[in-house]
C-alpha atoms as a PDB file:
ATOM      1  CA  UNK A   1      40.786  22.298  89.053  1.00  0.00           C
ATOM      2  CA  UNK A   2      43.135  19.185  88.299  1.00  0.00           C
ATOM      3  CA  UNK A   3      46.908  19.616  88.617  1.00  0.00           C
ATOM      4  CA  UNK A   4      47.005  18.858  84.674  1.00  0.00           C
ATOM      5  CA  UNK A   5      44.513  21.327  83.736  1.00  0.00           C
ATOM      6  CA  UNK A   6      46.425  24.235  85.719  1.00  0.00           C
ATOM      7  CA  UNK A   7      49.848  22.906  83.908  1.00  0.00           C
ATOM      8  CA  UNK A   8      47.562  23.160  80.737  1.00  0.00           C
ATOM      9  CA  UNK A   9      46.318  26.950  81.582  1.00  0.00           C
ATOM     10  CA  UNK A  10      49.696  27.660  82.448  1.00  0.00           C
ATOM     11  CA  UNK A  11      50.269  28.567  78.943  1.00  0.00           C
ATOM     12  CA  UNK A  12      47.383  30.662  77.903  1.00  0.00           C
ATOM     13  CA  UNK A  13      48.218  34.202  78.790  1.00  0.00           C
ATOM     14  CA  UNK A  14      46.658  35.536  75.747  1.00  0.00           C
ATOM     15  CA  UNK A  15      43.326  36.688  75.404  1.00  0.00           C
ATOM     16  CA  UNK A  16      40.665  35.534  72.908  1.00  0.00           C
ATOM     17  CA  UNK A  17      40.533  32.345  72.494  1.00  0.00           C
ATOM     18  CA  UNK A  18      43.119  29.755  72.463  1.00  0.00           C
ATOM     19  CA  UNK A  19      43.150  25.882  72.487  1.00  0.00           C
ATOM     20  CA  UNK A  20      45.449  23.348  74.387  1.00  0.00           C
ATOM     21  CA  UNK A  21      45.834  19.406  74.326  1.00  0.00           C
ATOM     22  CA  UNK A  22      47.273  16.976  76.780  1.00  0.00           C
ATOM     23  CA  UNK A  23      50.874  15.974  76.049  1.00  0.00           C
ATOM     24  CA  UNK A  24      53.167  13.230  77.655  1.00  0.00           C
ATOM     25  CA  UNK A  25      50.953  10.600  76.869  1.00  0.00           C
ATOM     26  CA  UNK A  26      48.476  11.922  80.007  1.00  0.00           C
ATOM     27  CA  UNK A  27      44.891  12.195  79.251  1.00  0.00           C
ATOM     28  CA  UNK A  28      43.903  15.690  80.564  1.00  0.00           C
ATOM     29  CA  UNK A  29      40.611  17.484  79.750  1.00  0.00           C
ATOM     30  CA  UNK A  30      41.202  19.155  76.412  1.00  0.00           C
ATOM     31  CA  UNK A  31      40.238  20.952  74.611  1.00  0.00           C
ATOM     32  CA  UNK A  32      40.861  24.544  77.229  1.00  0.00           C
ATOM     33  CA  UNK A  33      39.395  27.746  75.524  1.00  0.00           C
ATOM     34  CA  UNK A  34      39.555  30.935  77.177  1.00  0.00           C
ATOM     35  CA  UNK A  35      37.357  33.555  76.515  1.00  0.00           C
ATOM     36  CA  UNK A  36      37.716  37.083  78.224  1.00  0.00           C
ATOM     37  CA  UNK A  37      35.276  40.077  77.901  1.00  0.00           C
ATOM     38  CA  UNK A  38      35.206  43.648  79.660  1.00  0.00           C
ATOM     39  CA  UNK A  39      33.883  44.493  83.283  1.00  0.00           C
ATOM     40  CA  UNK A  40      33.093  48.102  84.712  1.00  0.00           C
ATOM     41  CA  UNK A  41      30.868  48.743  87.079  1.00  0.00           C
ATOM     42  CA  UNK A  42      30.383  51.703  89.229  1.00  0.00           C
ATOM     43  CA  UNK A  43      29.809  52.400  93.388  1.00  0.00           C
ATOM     44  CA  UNK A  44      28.201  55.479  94.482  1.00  0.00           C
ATOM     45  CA  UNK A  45      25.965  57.307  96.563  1.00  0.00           C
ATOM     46  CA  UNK A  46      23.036  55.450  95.206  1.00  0.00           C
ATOM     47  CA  UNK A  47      24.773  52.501  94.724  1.00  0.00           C
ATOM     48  CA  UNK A  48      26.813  51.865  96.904  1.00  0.00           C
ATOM     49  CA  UNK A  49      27.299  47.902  96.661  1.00  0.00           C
ATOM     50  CA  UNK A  50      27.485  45.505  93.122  1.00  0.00           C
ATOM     51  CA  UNK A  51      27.834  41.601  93.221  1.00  0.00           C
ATOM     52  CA  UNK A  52      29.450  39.787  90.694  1.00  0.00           C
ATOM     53  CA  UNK A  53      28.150  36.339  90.216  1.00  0.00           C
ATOM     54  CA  UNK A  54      28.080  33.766  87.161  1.00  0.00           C
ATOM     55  CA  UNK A  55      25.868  30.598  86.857  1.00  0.00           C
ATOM     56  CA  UNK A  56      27.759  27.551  87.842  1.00  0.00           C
ATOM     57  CA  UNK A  57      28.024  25.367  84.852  1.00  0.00           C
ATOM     58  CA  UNK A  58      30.107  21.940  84.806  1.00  0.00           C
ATOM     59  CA  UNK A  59      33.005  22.889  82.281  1.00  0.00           C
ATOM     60  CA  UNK A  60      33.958  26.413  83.147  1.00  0.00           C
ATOM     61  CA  UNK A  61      35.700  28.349  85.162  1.00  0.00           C
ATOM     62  CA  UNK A  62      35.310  31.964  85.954  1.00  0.00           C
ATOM     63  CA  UNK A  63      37.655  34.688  86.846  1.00  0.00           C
ATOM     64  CA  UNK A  64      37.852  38.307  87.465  1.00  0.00           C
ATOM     65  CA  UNK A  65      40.641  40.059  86.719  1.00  0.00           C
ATOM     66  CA  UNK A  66      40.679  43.394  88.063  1.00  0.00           C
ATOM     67  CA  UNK A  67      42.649  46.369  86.262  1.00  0.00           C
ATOM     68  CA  UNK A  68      41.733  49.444  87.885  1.00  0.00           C
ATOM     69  CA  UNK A  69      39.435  51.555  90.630  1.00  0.00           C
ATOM     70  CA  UNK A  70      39.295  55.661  89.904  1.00  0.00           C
ATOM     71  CA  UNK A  71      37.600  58.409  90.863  1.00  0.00           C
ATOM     72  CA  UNK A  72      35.387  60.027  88.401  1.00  0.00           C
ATOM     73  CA  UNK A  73      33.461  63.196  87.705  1.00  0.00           C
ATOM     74  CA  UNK A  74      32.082  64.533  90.098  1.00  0.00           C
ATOM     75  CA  UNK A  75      34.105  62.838  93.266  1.00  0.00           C
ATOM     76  CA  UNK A  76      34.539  64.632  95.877  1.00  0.00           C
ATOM     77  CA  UNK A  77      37.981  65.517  97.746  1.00  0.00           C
ATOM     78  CA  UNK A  78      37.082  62.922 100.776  1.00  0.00           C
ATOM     79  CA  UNK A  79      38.204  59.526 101.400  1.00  0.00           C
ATOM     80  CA  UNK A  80      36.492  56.583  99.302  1.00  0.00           C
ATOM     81  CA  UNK A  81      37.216  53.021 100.992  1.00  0.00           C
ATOM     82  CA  UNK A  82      35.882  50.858  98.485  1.00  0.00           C
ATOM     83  CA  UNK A  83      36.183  46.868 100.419  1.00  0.00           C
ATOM     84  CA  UNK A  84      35.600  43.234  98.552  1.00  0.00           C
ATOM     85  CA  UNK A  85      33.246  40.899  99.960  1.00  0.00           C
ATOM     86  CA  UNK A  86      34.424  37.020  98.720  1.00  0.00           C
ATOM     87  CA  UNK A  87      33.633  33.821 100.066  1.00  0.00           C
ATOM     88  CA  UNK A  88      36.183  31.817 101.739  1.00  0.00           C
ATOM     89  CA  UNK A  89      36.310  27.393 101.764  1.00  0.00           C
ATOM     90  CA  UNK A  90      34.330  27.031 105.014  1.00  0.00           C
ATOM     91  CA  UNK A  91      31.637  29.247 102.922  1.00  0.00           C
ATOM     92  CA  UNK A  92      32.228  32.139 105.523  1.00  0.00           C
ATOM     93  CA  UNK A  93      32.033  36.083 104.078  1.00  0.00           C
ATOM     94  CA  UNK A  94      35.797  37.312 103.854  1.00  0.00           C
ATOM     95  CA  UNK A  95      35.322  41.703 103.434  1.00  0.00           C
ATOM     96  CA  UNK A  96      38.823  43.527 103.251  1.00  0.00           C
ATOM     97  CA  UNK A  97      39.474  46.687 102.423  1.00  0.00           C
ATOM     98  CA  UNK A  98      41.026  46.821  98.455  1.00  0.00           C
ATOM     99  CA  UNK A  99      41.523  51.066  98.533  1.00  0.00           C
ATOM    100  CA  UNK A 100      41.372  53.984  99.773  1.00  0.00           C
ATOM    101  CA  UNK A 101      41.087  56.933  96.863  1.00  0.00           C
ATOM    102  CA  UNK A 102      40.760  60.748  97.286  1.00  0.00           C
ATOM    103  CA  UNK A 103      41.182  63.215  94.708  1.00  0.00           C
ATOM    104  CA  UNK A 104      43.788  64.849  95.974  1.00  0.00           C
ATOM    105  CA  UNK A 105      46.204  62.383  96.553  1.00  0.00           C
ATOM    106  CA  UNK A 106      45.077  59.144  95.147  1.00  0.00           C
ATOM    107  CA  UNK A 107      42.092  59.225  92.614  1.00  0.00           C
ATOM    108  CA  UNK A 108      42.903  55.985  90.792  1.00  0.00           C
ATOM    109  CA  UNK A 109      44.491  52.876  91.914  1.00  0.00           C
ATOM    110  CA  UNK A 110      45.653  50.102  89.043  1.00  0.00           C
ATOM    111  CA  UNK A 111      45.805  46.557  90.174  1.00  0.00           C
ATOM    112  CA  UNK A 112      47.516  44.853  87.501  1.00  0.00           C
ATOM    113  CA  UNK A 113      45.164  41.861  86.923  1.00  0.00           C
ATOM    114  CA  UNK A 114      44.623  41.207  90.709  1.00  0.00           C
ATOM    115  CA  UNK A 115      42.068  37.871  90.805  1.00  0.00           C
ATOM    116  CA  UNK A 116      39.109  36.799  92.124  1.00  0.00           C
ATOM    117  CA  UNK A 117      37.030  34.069  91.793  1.00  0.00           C
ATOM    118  CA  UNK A 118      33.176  35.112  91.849  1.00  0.00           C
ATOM    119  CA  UNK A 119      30.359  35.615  93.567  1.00  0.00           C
ATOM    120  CA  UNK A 120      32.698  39.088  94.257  1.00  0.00           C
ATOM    121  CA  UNK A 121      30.890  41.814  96.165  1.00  0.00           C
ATOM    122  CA  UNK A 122      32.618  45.346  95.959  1.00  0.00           C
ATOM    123  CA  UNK A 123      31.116  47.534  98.244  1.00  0.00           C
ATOM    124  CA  UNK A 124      31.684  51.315  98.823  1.00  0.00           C
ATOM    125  CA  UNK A 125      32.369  51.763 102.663  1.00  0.00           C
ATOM    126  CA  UNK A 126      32.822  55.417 103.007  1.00  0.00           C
ATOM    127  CA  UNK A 127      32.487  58.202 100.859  1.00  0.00           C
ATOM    128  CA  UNK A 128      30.187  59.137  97.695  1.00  0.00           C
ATOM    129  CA  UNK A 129      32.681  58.006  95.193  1.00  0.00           C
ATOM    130  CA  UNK A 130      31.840  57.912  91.977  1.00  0.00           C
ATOM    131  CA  UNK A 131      34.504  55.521  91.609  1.00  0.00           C
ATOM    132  CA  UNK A 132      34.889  53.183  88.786  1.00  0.00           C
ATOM    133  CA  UNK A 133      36.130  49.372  88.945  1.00  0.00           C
ATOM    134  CA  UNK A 134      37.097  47.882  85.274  1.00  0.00           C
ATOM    135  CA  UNK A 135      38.862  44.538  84.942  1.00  0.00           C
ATOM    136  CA  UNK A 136      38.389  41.451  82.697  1.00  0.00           C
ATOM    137  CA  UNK A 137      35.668  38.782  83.109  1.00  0.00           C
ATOM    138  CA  UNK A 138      37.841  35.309  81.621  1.00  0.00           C
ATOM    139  CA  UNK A 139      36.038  32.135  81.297  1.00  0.00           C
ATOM    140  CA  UNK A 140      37.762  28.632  80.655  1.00  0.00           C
ATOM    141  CA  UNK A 141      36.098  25.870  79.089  1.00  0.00           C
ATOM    142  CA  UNK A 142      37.527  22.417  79.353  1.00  0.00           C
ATOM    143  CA  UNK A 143      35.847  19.667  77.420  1.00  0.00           C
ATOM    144  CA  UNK A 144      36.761  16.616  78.134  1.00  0.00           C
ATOM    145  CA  UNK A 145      38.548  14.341  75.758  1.00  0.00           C
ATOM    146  CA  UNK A 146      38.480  10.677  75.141  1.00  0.00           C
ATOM    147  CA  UNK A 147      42.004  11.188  73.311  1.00  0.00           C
ATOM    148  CA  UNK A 148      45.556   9.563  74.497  1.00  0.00           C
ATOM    149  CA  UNK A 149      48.469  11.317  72.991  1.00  0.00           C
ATOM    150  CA  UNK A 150      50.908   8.647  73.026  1.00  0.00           C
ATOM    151  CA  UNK A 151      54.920   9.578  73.320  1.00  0.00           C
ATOM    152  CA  UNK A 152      57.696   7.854  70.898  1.00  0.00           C
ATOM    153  CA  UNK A 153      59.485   5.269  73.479  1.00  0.00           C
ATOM    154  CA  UNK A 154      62.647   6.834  74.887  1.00  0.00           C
ATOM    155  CA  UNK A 155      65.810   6.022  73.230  1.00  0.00           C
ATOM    156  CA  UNK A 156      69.051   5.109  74.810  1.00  0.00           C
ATOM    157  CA  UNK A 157      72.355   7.091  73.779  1.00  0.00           C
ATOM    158  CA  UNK A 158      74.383   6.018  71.392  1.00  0.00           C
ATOM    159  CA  UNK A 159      77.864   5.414  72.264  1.00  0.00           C
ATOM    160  CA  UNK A 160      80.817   6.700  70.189  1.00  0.00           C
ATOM    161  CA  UNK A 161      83.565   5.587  69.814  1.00  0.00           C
ATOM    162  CA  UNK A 162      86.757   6.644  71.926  1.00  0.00           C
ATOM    163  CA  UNK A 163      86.560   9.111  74.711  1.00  0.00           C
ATOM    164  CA  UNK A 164      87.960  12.857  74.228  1.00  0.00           C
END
């Protein structure tokens, strides 16, 4: 992502959609929308692995903000390691444990928008869970634009008269 389109997302911490042109007389891709939908998914017994991917398309980008991993019914009172499986620059798998949740003592970790750039794997390591992972699928669109926004020349101080 260009250095002007991150200055340009910069500004778009609400959801929906929102809308953002180049300013300073730089021509940056324009017109950003963001668009941000729900993710759940659940690990198990019987499923004990889910992959979140997105088709690659030119002009978008794709995030995953996660919120929260619980317990739910029917958990057991044992240890549930749930891991992520990402991708690092050398294309090399990258798994790391994200939590460990037990009834008892921890049945719910929030993560406060942590993010990660898909494919994701999350992957149930131990346990039988159920445990729940919800977050925030957000997708930015940049067009780009043949526009120039062009800046008013800079002006030079005027000088009063007499110092004070």
């Amino acid at each position: 992502m260009a250095a002007g389109t991150a200055a340009a997302l910069a500004f778009l911490s609400q959801e929906g959609r929102s809308h953002a042109r180049g300013v300073g007389g730089l021509r940056i891709p324009g017109p950003v929308t963001m668009d941000s939908f729900f993710f759940g998914c659940e690990l198990s017994g019987h499923t004990r692995s889910f992959t979140f991917k997105v088709e690659e398309e030119d002009d978008t980008e794709h995030m995953l903000a996660l919120n929260m991993l619980c317990l739910t019914e029917g958990a057991k009172d044992k240890c549930n390691v749930v891991e992520v499986v990402v991708w690092n620059h050398d294309n090399q798998e990258i798994a790391v444990p994200m939590a460990n949740l037990r009834l008892s003592c921890q049945p719910m970790l929030c993560l406060d928008d942590f993010q990660l750039q898909p494919p994701v794997t999350f992957r149930l390591k131990s346990g039988s869970g159920p445990v729940c992972i919800t977050g925030r699928h957000q997708i930015v669109s940049i067009k780009e634009s043949e526009e120039e926004v062009k800046l008013c020349p800079i002006l030079s101080a005027k000088k009063h008269g007499g110092r004070r």
